[in-house]
Structure formats: structure tokens, C-alpha cells
PDB file of N, CA and C in Angstrom:
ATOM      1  N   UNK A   1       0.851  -1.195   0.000  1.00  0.00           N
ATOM      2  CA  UNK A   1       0.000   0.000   0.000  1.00  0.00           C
ATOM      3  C   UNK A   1       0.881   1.238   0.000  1.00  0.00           C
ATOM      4  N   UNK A   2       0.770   2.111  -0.816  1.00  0.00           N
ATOM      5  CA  UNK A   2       1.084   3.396  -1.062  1.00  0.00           C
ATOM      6  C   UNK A   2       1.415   4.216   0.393  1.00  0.00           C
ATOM      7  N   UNK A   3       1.993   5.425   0.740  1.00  0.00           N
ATOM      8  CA  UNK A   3       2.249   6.022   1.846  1.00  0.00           C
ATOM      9  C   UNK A   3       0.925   6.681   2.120  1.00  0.00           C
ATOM     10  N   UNK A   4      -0.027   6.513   2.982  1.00  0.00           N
ATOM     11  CA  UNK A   4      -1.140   8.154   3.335  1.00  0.00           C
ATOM     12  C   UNK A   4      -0.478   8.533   4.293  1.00  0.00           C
ATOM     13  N   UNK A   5      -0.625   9.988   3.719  1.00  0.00           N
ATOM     14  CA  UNK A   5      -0.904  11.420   4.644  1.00  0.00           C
ATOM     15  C   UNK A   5      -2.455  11.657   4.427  1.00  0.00           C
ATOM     16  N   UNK A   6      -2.698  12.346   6.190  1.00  0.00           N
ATOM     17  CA  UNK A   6      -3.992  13.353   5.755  1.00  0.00           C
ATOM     18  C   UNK A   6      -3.242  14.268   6.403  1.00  0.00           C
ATOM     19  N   UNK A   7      -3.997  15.342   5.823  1.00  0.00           N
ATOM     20  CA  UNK A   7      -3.829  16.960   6.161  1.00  0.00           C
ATOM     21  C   UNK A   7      -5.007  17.407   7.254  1.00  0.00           C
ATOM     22  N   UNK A   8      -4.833  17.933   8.359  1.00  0.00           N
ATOM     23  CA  UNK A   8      -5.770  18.102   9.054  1.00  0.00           C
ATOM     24  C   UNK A   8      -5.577  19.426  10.063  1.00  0.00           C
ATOM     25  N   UNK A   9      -6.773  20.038  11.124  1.00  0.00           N
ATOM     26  CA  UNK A   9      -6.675  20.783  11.705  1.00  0.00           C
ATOM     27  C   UNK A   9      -7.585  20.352  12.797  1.00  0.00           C
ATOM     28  N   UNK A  10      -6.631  21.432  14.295  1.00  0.00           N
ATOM     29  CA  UNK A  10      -7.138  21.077  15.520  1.00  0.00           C
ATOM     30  C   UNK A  10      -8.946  20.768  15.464  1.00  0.00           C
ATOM     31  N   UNK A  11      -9.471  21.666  15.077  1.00  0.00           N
ATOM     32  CA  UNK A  11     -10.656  22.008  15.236  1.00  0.00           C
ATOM     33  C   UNK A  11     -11.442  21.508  14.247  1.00  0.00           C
ATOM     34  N   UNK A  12     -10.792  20.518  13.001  1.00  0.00           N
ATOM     35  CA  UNK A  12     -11.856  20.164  12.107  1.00  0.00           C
ATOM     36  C   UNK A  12     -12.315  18.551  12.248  1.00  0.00           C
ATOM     37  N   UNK A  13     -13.718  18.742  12.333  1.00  0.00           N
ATOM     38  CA  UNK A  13     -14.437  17.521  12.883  1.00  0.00           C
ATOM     39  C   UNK A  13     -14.695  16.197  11.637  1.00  0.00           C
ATOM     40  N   UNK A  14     -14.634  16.889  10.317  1.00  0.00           N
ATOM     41  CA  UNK A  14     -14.460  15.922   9.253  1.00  0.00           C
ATOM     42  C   UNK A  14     -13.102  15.020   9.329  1.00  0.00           C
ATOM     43  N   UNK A  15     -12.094  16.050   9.753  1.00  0.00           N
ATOM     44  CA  UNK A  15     -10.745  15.102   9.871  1.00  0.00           C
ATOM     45  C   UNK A  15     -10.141  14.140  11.126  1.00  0.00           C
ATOM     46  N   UNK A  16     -11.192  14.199  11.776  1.00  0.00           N
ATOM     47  CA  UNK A  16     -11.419  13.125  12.943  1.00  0.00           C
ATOM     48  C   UNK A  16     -11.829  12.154  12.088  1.00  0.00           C
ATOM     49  N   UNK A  17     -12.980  12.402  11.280  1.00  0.00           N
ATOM     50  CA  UNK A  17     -13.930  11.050  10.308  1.00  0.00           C
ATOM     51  C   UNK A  17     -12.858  10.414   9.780  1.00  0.00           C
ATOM     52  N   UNK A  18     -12.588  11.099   9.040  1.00  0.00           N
ATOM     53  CA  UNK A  18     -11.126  10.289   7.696  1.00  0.00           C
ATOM     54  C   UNK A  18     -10.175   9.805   8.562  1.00  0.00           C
ATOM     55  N   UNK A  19      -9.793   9.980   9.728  1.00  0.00           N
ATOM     56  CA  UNK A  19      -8.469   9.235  10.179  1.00  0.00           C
ATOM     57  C   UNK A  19      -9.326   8.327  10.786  1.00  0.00           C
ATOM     58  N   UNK A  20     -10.270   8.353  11.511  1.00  0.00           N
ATOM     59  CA  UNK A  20     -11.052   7.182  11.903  1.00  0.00           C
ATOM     60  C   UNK A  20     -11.614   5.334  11.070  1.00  0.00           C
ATOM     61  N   UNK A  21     -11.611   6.518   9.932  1.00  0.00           N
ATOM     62  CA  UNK A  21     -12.222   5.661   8.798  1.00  0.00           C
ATOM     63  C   UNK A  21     -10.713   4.833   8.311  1.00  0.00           C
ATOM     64  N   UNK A  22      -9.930   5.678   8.205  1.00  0.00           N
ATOM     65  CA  UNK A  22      -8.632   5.123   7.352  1.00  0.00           C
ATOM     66  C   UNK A  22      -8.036   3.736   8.471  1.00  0.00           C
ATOM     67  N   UNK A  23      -7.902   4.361   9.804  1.00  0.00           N
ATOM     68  CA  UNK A  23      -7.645   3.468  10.573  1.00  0.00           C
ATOM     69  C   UNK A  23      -8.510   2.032  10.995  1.00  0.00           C
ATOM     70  N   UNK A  24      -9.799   2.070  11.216  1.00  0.00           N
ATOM     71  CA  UNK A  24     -11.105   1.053  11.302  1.00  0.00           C
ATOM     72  C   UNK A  24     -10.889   0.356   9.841  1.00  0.00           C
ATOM     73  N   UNK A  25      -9.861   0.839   8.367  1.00  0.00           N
ATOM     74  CA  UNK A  25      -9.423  -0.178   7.416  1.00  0.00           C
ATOM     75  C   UNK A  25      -8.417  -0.945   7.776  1.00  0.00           C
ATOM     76  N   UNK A  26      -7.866  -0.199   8.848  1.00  0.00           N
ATOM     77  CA  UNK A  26      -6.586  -0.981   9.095  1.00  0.00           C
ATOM     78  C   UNK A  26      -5.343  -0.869   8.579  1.00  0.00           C
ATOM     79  N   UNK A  27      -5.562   0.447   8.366  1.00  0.00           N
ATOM     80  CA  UNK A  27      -4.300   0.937   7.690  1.00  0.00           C
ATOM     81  C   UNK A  27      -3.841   2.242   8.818  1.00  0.00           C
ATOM     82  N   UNK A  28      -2.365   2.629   8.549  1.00  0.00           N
ATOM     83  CA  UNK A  28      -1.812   3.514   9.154  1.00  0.00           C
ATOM     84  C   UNK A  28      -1.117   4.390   8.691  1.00  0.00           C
ATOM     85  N   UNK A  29      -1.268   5.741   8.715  1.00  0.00           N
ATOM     86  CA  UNK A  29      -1.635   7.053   7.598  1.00  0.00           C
ATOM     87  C   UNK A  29      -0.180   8.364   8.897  1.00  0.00           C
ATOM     88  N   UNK A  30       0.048   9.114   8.270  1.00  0.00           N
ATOM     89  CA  UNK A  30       1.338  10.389   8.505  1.00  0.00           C
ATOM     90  C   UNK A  30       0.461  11.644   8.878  1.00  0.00           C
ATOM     91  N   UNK A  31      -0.126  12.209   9.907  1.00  0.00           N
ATOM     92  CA  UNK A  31      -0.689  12.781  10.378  1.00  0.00           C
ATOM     93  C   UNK A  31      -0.131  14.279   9.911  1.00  0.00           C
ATOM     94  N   UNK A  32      -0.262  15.224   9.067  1.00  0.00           N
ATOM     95  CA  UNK A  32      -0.268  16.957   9.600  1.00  0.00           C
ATOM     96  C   UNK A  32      -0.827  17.362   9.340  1.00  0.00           C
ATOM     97  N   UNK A  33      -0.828  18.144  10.588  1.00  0.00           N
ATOM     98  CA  UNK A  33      -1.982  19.634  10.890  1.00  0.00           C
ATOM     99  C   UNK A  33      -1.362  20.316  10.285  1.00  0.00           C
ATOM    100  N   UNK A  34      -1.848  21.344   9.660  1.00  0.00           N
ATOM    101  CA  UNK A  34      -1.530  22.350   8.897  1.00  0.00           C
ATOM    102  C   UNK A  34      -1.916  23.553   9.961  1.00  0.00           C
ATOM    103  N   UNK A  35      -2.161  23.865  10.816  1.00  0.00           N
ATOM    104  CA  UNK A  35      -2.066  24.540  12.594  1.00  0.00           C
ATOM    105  C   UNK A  35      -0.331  24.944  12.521  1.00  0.00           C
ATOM    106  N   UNK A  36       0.332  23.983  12.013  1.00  0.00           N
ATOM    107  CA  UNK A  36       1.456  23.964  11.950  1.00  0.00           C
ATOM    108  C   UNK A  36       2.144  24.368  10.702  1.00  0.00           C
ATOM    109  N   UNK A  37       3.004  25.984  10.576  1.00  0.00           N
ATOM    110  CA  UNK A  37       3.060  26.542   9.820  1.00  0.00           C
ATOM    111  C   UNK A  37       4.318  25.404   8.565  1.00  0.00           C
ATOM    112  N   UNK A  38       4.622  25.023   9.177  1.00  0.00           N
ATOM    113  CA  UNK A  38       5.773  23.971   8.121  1.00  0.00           C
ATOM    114  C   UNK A  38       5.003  23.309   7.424  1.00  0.00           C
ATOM    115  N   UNK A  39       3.567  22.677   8.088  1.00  0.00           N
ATOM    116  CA  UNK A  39       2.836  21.641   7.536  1.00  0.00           C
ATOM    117  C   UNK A  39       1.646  22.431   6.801  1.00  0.00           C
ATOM    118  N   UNK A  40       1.520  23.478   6.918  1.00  0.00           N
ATOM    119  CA  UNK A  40       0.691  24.556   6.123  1.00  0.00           C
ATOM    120  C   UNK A  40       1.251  24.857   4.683  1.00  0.00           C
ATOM    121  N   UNK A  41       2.272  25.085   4.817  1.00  0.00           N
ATOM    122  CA  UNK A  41       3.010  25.487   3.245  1.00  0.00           C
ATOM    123  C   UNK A  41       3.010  24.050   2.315  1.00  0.00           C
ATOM    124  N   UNK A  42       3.218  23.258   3.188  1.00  0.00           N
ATOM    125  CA  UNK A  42       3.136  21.909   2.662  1.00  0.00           C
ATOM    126  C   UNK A  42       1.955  21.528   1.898  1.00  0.00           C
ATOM    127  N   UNK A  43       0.684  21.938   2.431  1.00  0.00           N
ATOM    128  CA  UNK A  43      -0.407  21.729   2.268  1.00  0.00           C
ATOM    129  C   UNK A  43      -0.987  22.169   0.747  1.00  0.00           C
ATOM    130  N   UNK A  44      -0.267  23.729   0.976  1.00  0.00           N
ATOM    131  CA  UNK A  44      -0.754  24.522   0.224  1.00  0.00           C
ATOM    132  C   UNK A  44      -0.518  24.072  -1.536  1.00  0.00           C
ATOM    133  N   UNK A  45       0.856  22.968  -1.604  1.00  0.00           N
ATOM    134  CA  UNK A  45       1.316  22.238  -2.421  1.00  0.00           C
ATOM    135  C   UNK A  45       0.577  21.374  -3.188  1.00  0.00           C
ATOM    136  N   UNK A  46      -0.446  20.662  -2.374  1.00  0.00           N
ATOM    137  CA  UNK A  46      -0.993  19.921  -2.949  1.00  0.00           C
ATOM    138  C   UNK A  46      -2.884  20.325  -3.129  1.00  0.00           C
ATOM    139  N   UNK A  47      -2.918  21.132  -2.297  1.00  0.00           N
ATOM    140  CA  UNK A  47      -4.756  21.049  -1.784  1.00  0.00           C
ATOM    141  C   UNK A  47      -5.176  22.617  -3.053  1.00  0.00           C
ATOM    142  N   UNK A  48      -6.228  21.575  -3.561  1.00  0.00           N
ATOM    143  CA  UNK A  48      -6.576  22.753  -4.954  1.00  0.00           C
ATOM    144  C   UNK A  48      -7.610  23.533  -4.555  1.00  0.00           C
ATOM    145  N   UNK A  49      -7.983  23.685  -2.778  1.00  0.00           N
ATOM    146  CA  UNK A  49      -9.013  24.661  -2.150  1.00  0.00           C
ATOM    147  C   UNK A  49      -8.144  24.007  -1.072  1.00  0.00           C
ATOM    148  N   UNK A  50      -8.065  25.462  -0.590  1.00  0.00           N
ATOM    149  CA  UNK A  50      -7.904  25.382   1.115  1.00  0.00           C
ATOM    150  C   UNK A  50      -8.836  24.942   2.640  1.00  0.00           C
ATOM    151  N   UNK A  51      -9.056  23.450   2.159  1.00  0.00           N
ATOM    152  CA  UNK A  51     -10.166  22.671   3.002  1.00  0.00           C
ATOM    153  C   UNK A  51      -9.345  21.661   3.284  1.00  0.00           C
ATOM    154  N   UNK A  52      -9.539  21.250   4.670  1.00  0.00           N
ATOM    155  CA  UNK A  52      -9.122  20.195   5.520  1.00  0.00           C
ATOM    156  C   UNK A  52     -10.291  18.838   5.457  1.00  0.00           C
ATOM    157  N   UNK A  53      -9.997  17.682   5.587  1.00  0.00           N
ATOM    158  CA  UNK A  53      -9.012  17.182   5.281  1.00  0.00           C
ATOM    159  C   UNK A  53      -8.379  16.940   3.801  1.00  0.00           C
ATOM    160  N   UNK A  54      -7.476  16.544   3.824  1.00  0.00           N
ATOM    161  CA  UNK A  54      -6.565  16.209   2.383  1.00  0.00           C
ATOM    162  C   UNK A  54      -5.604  15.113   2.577  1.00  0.00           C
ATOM    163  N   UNK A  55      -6.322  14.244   1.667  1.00  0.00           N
ATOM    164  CA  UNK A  55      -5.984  12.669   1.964  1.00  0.00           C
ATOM    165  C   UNK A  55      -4.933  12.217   0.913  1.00  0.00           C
ATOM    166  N   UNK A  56      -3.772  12.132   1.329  1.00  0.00           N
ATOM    167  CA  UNK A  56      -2.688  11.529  -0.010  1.00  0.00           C
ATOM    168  C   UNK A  56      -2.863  10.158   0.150  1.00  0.00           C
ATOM    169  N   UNK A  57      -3.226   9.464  -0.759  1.00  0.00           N
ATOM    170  CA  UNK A  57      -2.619   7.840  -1.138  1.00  0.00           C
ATOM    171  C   UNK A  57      -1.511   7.554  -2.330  1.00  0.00           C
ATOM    172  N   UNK A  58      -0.358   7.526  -2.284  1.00  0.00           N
ATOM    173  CA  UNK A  58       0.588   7.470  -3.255  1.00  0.00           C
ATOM    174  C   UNK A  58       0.553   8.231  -4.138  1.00  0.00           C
ATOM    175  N   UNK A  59      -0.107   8.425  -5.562  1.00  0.00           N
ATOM    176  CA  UNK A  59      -0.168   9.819  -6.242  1.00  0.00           C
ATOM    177  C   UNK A  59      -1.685  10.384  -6.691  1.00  0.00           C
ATOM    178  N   UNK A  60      -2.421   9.721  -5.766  1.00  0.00           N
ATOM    179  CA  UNK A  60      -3.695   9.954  -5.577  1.00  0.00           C
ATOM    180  C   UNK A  60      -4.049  11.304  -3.926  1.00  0.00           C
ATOM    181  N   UNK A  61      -5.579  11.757  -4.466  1.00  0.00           N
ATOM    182  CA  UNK A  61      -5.220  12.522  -3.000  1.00  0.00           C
ATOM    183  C   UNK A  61      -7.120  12.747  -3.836  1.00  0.00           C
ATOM    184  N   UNK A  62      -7.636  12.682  -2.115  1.00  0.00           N
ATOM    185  CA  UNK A  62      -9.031  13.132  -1.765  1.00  0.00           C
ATOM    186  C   UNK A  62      -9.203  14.301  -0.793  1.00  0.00           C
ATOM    187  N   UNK A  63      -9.805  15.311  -1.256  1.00  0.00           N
ATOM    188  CA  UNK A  63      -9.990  16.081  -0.537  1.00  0.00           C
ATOM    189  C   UNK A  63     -11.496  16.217  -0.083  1.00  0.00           C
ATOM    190  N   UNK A  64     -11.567  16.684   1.227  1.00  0.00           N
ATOM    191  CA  UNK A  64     -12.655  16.816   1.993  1.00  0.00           C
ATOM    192  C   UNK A  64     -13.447  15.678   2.928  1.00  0.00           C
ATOM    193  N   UNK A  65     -14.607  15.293   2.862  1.00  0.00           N
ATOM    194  CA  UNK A  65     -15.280  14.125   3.575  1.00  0.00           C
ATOM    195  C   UNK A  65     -15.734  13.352   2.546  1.00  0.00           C
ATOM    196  N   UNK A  66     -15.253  13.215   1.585  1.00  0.00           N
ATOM    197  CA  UNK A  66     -15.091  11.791   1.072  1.00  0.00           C
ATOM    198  C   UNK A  66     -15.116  10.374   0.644  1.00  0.00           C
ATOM    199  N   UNK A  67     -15.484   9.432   1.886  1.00  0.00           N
ATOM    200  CA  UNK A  67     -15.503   8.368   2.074  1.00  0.00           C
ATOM    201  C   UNK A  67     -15.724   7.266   1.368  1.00  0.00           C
ATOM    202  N   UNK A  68     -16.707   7.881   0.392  1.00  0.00           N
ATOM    203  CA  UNK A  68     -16.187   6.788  -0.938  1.00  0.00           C
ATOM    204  C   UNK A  68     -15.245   6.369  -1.714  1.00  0.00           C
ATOM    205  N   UNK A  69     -14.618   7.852  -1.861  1.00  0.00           N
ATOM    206  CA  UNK A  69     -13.344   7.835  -3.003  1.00  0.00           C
ATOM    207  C   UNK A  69     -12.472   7.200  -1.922  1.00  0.00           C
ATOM    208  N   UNK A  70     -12.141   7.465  -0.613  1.00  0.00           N
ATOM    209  CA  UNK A  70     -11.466   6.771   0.310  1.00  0.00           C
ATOM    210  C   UNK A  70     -11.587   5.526   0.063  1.00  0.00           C
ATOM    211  N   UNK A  71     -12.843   4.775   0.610  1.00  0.00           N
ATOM    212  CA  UNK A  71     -13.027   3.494  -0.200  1.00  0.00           C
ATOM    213  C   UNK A  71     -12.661   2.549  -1.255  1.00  0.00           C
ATOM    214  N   UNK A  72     -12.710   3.330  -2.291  1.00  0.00           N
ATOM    215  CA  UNK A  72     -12.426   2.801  -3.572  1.00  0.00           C
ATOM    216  C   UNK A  72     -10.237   2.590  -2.952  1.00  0.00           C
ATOM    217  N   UNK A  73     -10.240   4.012  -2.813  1.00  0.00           N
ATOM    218  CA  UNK A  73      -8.443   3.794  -2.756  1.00  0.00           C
ATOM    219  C   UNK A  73      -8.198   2.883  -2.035  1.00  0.00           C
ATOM    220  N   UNK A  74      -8.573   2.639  -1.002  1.00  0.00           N
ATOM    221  CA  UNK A  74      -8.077   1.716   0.136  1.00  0.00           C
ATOM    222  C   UNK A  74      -8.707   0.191  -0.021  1.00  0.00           C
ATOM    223  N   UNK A  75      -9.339   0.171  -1.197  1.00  0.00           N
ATOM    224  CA  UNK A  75      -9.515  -1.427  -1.611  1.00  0.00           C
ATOM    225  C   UNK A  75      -8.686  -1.979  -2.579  1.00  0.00           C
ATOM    226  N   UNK A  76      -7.613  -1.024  -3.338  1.00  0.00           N
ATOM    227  CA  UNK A  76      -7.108  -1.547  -4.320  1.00  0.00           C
ATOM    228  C   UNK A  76      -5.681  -2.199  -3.531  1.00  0.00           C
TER     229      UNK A  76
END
């Protein structure tokens, strides 16, 4: 399986869902908050709207609440 990152923030309640969800697959994902200005610029790299969460799977990436497209990635 590919590396995940999600992109996330203190206060966002969707990005509780997605790490919940990613983990209850049984998989184990690279956590940053973008709260964190290193992990903010980072962000800004990949996320084509500035919305949390932002889900990398290898050269794939879901943004927002999701859970299907999550799905689909995390079955292949």
C-alpha cells in the first residue's frame, strides 16, 4: 500500500472522520496539521481549495469528507 498522509486541523471535525475511517481499514496514515506553519506550506502544495481534510494515497489525494473515493483507494 502506497504512503497516506492526511492533512488536518485542531478544530476540524471531518478530519477526525477520515483518520477514523482510514484506521477502522486498518491501515496507518502520517498525520499533519496544517495549525502547523511547516505543515501549512506543505499543504498549500498539494490542496486545490484550502479545506481540511486532504488525503494523499501514493499519487492519488481526496480532498474533503469523502468516504467513498477513500473506499475505492483503500480497496485496491
Amino acid at each position: 500500500m502506497p504512503k497516506i498522509t492526511v492533512f488536518t486541523r485542531t478544530t476540524c471535525a471531518p478530519c477526525k472522520t477520515v483518520k477514523y475511517f482510514i484506521e477502522k481499514k486498518g491501515f496507518s496514515f502520517i498525520e499533519k496539521n496544517i495549525d502547523d506553519p511547516e505543515y501549512a506550506k506543505e499543504f498549500s502544495h498539494f490542496a486545490d481549495m484550502p479545506m481540511v481534510p486532504l488525503v494523499l494515497i501514493g499519487d492519488q489525494k481526496v480532498q474533503g469528507l469523502n468516504l467513498a473515493r477513500l473506499n475505492d483507494l483503500l480497496m485496491v
